[in-house]
PDB file of N, CA and C in Angstrom:
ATOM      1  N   UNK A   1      69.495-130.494  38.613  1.00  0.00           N
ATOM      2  CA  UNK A   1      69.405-129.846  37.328  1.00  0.00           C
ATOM      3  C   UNK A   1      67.958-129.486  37.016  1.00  0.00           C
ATOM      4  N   UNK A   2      67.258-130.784  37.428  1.00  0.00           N
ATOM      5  CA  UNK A   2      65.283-130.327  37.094  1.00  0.00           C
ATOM      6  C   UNK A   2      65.113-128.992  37.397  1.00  0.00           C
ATOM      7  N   UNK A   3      65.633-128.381  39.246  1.00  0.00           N
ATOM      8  CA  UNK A   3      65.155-127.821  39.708  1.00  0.00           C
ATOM      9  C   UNK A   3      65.660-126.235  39.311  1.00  0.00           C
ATOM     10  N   UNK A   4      66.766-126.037  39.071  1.00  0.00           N
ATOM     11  CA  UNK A   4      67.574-125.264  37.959  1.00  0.00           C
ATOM     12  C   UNK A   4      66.502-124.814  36.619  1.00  0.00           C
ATOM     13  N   UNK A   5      66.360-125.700  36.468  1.00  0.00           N
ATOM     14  CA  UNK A   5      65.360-125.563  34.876  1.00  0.00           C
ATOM     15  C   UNK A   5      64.230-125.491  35.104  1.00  0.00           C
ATOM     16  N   UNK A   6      63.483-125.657  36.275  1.00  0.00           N
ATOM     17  CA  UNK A   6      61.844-124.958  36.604  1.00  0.00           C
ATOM     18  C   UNK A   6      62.483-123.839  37.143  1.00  0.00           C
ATOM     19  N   UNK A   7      63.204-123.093  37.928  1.00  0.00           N
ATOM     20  CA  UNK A   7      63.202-122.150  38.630  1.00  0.00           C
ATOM     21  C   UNK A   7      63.567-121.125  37.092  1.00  0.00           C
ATOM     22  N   UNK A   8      64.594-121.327  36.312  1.00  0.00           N
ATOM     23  CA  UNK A   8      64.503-120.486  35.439  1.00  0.00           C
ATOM     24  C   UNK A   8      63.236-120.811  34.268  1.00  0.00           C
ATOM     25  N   UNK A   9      62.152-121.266  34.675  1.00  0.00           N
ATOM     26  CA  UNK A   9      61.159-121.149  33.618  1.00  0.00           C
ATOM     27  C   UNK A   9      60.139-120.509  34.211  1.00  0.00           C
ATOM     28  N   UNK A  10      59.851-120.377  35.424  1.00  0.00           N
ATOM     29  CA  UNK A  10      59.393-119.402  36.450  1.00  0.00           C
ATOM     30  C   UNK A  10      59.586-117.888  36.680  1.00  0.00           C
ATOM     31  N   UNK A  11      60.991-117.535  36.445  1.00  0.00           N
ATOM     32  CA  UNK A  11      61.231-116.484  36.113  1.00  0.00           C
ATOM     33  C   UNK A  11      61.370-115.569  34.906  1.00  0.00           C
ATOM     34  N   UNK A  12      61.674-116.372  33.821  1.00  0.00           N
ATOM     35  CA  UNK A  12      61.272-115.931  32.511  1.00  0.00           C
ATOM     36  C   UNK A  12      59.786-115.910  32.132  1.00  0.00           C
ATOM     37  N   UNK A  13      58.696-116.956  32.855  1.00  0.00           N
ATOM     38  CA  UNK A  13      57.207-116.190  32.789  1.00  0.00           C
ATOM     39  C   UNK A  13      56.898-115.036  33.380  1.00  0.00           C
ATOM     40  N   UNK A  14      57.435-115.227  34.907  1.00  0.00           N
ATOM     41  CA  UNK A  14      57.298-113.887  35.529  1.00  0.00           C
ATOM     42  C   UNK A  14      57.883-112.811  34.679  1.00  0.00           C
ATOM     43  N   UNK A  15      59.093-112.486  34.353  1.00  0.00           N
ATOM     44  CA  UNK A  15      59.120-111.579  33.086  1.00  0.00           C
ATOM     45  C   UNK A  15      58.473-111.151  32.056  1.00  0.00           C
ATOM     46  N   UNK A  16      57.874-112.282  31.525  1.00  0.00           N
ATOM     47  CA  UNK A  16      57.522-111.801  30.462  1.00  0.00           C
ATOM     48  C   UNK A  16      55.328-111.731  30.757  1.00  0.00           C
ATOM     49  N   UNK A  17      55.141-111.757  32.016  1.00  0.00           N
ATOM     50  CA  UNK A  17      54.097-111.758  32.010  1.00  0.00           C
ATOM     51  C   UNK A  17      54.131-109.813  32.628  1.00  0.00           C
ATOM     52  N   UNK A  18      55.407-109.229  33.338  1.00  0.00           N
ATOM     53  CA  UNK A  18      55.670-107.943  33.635  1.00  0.00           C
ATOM     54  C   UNK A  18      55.533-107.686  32.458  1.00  0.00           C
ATOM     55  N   UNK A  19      56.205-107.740  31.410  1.00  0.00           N
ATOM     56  CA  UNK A  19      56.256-106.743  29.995  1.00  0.00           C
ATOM     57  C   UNK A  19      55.141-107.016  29.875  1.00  0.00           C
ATOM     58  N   UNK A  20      54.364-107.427  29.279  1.00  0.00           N
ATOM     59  CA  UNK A  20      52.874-107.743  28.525  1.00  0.00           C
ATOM     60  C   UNK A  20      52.024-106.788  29.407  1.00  0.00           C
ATOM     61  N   UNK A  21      52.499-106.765  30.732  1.00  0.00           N
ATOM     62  CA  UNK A  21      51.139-105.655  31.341  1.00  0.00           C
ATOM     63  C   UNK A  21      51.438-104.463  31.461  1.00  0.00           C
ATOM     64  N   UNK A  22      52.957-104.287  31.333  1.00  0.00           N
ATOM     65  CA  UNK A  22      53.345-102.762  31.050  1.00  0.00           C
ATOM     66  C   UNK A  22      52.904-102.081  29.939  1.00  0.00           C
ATOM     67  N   UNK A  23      53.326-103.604  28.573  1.00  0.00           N
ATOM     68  CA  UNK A  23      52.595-102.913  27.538  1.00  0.00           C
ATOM     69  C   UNK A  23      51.213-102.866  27.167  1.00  0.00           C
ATOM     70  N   UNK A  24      50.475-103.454  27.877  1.00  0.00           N
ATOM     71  CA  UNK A  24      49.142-103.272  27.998  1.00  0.00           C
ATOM     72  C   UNK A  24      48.505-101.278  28.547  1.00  0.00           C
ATOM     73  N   UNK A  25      48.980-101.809  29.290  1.00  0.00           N
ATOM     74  CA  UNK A  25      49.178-100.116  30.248  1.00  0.00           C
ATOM     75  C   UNK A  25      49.447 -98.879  29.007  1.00  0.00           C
ATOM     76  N   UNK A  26      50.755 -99.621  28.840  1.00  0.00           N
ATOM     77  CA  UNK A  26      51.133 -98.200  27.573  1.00  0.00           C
ATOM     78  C   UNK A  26      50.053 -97.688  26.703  1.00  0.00           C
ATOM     79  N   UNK A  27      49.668 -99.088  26.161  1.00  0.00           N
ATOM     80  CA  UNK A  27      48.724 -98.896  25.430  1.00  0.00           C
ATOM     81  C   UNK A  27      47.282 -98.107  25.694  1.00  0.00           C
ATOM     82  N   UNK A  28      46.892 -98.347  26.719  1.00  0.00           N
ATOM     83  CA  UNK A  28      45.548 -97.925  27.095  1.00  0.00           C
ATOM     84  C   UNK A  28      45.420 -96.274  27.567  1.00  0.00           C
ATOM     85  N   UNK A  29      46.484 -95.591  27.443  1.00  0.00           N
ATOM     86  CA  UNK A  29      46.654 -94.464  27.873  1.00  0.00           C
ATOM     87  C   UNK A  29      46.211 -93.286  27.094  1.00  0.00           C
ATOM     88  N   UNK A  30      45.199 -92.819  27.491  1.00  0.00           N
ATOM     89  CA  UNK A  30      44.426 -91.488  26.722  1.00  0.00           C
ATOM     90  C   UNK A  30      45.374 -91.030  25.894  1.00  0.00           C
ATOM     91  N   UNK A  31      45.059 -90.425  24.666  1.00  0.00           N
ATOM     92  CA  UNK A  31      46.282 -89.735  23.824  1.00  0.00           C
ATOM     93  C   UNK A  31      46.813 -88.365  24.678  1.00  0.00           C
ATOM     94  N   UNK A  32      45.776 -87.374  25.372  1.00  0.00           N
ATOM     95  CA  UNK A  32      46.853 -86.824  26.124  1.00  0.00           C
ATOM     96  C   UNK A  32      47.896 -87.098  26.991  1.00  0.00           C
ATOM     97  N   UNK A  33      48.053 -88.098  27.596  1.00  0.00           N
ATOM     98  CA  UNK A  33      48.363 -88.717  28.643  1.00  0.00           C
ATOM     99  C   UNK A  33      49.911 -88.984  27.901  1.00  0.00           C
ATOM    100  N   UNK A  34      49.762 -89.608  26.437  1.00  0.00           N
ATOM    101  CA  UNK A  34      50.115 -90.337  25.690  1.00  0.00           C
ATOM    102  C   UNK A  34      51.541 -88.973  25.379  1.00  0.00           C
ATOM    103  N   UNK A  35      50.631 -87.708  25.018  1.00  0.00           N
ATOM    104  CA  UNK A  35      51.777 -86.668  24.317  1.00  0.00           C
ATOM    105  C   UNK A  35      52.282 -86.152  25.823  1.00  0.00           C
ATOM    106  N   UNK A  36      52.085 -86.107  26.656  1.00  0.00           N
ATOM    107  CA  UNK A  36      52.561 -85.339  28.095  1.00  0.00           C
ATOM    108  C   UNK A  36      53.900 -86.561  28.035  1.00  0.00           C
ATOM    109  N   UNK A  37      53.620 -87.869  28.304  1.00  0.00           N
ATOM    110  CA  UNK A  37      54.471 -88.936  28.556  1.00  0.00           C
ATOM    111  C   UNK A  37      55.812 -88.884  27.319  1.00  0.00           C
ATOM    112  N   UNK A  38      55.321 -88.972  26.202  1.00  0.00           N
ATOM    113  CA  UNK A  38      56.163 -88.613  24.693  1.00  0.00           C
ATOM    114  C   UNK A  38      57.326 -87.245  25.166  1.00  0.00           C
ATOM    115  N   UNK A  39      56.738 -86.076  25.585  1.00  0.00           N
ATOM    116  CA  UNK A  39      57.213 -85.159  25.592  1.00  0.00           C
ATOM    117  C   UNK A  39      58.128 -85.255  26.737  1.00  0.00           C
ATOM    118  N   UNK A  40      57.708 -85.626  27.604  1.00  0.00           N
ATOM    119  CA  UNK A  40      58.944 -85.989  29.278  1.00  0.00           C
ATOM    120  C   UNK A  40      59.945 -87.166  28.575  1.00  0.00           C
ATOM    121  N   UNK A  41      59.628 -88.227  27.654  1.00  0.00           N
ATOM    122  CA  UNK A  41      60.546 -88.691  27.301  1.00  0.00           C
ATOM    123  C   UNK A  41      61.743 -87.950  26.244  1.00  0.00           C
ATOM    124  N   UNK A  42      61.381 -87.421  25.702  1.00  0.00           N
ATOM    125  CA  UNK A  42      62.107 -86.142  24.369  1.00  0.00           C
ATOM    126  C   UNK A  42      62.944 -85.378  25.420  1.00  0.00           C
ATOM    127  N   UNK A  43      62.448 -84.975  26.775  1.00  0.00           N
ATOM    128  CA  UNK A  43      63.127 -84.036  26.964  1.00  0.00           C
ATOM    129  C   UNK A  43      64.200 -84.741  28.292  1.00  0.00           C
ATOM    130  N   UNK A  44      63.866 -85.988  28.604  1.00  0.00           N
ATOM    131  CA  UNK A  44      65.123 -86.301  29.653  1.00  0.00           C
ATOM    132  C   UNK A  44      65.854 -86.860  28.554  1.00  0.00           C
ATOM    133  N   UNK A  45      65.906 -87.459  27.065  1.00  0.00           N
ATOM    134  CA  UNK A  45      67.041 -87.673  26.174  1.00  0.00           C
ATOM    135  C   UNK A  45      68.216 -86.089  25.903  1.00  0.00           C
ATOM    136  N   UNK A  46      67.081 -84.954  25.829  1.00  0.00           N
ATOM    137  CA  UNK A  46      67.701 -83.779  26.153  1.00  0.00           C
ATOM    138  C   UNK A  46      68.451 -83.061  26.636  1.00  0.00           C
ATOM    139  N   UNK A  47      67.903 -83.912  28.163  1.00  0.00           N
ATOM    140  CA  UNK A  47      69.210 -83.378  29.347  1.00  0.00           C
ATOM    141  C   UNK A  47      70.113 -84.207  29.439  1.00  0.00           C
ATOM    142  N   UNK A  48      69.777 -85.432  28.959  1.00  0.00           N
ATOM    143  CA  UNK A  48      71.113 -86.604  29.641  1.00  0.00           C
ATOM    144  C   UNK A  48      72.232 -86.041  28.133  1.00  0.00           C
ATOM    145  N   UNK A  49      71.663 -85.556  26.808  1.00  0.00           N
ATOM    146  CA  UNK A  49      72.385 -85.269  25.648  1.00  0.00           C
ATOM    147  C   UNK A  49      73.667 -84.079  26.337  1.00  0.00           C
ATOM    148  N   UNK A  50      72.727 -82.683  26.888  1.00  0.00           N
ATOM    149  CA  UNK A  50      73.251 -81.569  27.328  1.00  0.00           C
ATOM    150  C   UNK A  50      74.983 -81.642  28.488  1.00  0.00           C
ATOM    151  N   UNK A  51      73.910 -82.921  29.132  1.00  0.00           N
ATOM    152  CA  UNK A  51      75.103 -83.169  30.063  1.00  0.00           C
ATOM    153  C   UNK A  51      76.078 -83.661  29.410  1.00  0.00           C
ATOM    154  N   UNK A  52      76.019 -84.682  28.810  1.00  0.00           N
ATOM    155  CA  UNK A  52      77.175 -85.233  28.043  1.00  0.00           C
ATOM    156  C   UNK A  52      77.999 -84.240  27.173  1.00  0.00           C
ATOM    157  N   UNK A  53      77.755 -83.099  26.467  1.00  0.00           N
ATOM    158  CA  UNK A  53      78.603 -82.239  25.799  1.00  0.00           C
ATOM    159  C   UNK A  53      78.947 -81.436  27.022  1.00  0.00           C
ATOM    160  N   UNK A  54      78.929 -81.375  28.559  1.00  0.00           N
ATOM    161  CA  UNK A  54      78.998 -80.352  29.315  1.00  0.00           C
ATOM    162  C   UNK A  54      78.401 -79.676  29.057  1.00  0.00           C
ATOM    163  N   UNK A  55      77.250 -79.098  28.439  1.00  0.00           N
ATOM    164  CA  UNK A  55      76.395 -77.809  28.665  1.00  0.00           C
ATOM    165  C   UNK A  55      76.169 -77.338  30.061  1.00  0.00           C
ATOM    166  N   UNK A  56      75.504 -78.630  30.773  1.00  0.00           N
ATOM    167  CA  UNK A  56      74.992 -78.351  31.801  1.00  0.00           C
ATOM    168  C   UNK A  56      75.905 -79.581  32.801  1.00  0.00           C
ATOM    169  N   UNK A  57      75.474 -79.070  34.577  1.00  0.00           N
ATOM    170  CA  UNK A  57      76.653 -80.129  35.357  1.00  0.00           C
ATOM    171  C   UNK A  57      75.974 -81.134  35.755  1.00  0.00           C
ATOM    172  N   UNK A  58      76.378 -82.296  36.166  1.00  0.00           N
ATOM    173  CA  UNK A  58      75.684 -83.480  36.486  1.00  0.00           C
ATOM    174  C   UNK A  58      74.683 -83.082  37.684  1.00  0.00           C
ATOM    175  N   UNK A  59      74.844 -82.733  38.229  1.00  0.00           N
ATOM    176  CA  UNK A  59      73.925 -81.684  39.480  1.00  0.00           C
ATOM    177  C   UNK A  59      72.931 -81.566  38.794  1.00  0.00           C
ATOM    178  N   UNK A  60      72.962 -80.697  37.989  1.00  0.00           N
ATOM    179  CA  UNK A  60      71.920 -79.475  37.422  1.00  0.00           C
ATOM    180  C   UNK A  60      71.039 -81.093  36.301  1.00  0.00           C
ATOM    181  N   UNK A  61      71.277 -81.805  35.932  1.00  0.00           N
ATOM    182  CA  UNK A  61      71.144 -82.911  35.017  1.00  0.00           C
ATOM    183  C   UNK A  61      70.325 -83.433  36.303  1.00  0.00           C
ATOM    184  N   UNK A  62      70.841 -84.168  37.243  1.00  0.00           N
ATOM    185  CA  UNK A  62      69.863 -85.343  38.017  1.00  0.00           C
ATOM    186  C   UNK A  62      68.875 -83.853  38.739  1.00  0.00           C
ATOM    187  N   UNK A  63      68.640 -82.918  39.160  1.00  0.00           N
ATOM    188  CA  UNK A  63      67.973 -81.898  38.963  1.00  0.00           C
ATOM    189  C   UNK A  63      66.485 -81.712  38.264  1.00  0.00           C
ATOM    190  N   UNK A  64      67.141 -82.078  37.106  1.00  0.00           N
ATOM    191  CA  UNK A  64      66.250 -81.987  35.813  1.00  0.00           C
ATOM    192  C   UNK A  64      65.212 -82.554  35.540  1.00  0.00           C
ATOM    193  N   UNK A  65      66.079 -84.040  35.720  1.00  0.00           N
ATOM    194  CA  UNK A  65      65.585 -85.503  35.460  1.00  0.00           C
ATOM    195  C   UNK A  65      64.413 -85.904  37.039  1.00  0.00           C
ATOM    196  N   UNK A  66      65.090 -85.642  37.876  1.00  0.00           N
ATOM    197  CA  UNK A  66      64.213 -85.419  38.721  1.00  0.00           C
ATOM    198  C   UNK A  66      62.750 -84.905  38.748  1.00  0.00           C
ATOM    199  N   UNK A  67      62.484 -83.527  37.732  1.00  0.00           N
ATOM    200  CA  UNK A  67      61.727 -82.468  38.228  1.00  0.00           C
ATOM    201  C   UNK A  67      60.452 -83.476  37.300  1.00  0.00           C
ATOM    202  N   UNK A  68      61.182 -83.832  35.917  1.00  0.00           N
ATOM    203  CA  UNK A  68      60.596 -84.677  34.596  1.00  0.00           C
ATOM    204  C   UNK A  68      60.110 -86.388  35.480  1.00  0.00           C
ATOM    205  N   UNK A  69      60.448 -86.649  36.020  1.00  0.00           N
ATOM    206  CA  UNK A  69      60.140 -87.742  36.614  1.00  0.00           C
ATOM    207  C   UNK A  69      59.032 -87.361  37.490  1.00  0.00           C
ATOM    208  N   UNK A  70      58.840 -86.111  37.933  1.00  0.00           N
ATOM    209  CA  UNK A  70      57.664 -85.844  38.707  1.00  0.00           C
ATOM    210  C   UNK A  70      56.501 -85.704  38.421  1.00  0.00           C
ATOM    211  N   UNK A  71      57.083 -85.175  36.852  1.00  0.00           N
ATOM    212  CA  UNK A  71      55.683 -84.659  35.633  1.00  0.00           C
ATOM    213  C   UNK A  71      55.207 -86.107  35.496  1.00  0.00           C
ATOM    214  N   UNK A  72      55.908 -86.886  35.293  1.00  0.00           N
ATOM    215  CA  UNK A  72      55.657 -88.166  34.407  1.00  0.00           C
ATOM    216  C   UNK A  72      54.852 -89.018  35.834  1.00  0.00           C
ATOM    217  N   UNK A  73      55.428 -89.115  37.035  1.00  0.00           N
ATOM    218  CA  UNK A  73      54.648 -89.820  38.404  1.00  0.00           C
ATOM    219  C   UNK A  73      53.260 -88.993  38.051  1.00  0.00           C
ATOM    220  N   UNK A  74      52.812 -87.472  37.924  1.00  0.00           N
ATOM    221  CA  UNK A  74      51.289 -86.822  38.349  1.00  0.00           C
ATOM    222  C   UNK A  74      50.725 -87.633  37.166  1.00  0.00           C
ATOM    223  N   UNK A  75      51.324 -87.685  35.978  1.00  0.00           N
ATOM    224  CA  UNK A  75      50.559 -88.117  34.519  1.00  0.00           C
ATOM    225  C   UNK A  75      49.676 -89.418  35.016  1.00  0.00           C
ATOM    226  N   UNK A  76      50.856 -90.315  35.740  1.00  0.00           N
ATOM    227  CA  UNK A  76      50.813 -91.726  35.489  1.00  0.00           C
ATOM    228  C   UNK A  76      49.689 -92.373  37.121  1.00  0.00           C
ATOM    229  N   UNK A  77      49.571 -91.430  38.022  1.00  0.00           N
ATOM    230  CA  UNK A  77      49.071 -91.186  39.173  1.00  0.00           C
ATOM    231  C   UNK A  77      47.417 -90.731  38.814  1.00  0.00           C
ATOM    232  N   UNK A  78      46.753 -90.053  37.811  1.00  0.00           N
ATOM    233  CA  UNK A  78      45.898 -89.360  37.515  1.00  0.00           C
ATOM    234  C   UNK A  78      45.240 -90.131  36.833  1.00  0.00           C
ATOM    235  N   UNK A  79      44.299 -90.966  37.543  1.00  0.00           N
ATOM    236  CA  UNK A  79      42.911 -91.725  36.940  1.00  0.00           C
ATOM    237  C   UNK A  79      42.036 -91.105  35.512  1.00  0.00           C
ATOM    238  N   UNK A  80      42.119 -91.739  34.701  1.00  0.00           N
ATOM    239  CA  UNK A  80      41.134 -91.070  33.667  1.00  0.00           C
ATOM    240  C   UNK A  80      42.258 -89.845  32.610  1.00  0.00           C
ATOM    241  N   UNK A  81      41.184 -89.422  31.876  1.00  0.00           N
ATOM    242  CA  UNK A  81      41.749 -89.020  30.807  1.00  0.00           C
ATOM    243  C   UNK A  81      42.381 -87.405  31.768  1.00  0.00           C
ATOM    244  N   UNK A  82      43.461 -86.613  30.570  1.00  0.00           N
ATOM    245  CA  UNK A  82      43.592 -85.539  31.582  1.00  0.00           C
ATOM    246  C   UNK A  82      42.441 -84.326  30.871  1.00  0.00           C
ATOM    247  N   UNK A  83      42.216 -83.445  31.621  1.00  0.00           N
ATOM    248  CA  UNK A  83      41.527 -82.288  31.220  1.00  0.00           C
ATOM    249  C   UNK A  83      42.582 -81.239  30.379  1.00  0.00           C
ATOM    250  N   UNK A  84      41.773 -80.394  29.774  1.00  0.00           N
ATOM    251  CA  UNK A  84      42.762 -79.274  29.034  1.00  0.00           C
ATOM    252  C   UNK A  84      43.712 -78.375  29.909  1.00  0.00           C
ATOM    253  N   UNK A  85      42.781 -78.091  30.999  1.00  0.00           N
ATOM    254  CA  UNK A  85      43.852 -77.387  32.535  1.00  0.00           C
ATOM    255  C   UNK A  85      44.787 -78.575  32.362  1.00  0.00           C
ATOM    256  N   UNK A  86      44.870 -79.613  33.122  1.00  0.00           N
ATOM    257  CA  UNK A  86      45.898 -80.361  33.347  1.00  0.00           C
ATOM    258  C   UNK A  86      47.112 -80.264  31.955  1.00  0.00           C
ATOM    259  N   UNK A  87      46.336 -80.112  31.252  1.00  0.00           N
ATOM    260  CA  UNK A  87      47.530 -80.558  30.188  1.00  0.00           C
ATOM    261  C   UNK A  87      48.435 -79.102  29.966  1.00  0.00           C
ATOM    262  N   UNK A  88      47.181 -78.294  29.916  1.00  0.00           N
ATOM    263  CA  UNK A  88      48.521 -77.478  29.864  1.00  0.00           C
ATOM    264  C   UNK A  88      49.741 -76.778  30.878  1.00  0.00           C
ATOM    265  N   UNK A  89      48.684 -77.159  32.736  1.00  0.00           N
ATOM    266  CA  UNK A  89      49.936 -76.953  33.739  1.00  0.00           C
ATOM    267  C   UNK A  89      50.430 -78.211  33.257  1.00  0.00           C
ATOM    268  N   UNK A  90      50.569 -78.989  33.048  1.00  0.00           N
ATOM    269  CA  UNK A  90      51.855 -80.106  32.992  1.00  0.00           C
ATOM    270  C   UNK A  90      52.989 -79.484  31.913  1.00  0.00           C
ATOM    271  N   UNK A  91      52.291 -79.073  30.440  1.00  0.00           N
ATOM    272  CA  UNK A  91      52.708 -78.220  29.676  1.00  0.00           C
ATOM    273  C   UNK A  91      53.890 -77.321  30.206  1.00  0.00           C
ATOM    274  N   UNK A  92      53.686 -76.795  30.619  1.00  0.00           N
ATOM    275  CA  UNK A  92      53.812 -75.059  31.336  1.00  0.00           C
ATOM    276  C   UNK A  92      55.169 -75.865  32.098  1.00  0.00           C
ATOM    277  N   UNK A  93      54.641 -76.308  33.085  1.00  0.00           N
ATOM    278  CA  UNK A  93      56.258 -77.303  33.916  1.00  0.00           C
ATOM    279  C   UNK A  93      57.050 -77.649  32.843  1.00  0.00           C
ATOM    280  N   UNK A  94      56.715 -78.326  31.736  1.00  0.00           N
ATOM    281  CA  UNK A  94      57.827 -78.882  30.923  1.00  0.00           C
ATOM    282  C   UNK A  94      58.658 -78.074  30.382  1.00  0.00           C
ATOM    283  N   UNK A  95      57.676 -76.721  30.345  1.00  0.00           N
ATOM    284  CA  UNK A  95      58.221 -75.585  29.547  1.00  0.00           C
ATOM    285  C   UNK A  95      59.692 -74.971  30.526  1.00  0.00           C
ATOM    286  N   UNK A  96      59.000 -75.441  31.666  1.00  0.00           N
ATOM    287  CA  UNK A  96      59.927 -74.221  32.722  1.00  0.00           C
ATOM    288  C   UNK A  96      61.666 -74.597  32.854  1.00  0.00           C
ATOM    289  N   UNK A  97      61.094 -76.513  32.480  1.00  0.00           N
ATOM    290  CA  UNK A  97      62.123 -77.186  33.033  1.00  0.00           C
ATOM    291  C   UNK A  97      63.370 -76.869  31.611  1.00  0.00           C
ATOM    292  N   UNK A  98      62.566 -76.950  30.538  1.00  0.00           N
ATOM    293  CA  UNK A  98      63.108 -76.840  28.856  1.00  0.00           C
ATOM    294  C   UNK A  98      64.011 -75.655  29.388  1.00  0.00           C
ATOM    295  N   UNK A  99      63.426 -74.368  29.348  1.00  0.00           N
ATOM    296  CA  UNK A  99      64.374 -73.501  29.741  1.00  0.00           C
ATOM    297  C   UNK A  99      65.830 -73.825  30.628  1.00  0.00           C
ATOM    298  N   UNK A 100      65.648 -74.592  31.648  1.00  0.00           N
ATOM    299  CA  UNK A 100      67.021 -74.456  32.395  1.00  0.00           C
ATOM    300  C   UNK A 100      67.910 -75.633  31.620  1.00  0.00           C
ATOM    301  N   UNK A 101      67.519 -76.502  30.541  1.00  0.00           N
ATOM    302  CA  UNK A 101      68.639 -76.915  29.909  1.00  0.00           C
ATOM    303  C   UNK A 101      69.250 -76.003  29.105  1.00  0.00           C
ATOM    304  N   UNK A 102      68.083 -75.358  28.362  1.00  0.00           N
ATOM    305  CA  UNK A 102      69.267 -74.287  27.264  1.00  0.00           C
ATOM    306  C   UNK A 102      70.158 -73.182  27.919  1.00  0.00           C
ATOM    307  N   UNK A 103      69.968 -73.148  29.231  1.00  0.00           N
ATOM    308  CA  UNK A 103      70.439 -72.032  29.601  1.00  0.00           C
ATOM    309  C   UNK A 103      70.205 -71.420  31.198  1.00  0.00           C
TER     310      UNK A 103
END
């Protein structure tokens, strides 16, 4: 039973020592960094919404989510604050991707 009850007190630190540095992370993230990340989140609630009324097909959805997961890897990959270029090709992608949900 001891060993039961250290092994799960081991893993609930390890947990909760993961969250604390994720949210550390979150936190420390340039405000552009901050609205690029905001905005990839707004818009995969978007597509997973679209799919669910059928707008769009589950294809075209993991597609999507895909392309937004790529924006969000360069954001999160990119040392330091982003520049105004960067922000707005990241911009510009989000834009491209926005389009193929509505239509």
């Amino acid at each position: 039973m001891n060993l039961k009850r250290t092994a799960l007190v081991l893993v609930l630190g390890a947990a909760s020592l993961g969250a604390m540095s994720a949210t550390a992370n979150a936190q420390s993230l340039h405000p552009a960094k901050q609205q690029v990340l905001a905005r990839v989140h707004h818009q995969r609630q978007e597509i997973r919404r679209a799919e669910r009324r059928g707008e769009i097909s589950p294809m075209k959805a993991h597609r999507l989510l895909a392309a937004d997961r790529q924006v969000a890897r360069e954001v999160r990959r990119r040392p330091g604050p982003l520049t105004r270029v960067e922000v707005r090709r990241l911009n510009r992608q989000e834009n491209r991707i926005h389009r193929h949900i509505e239509g």
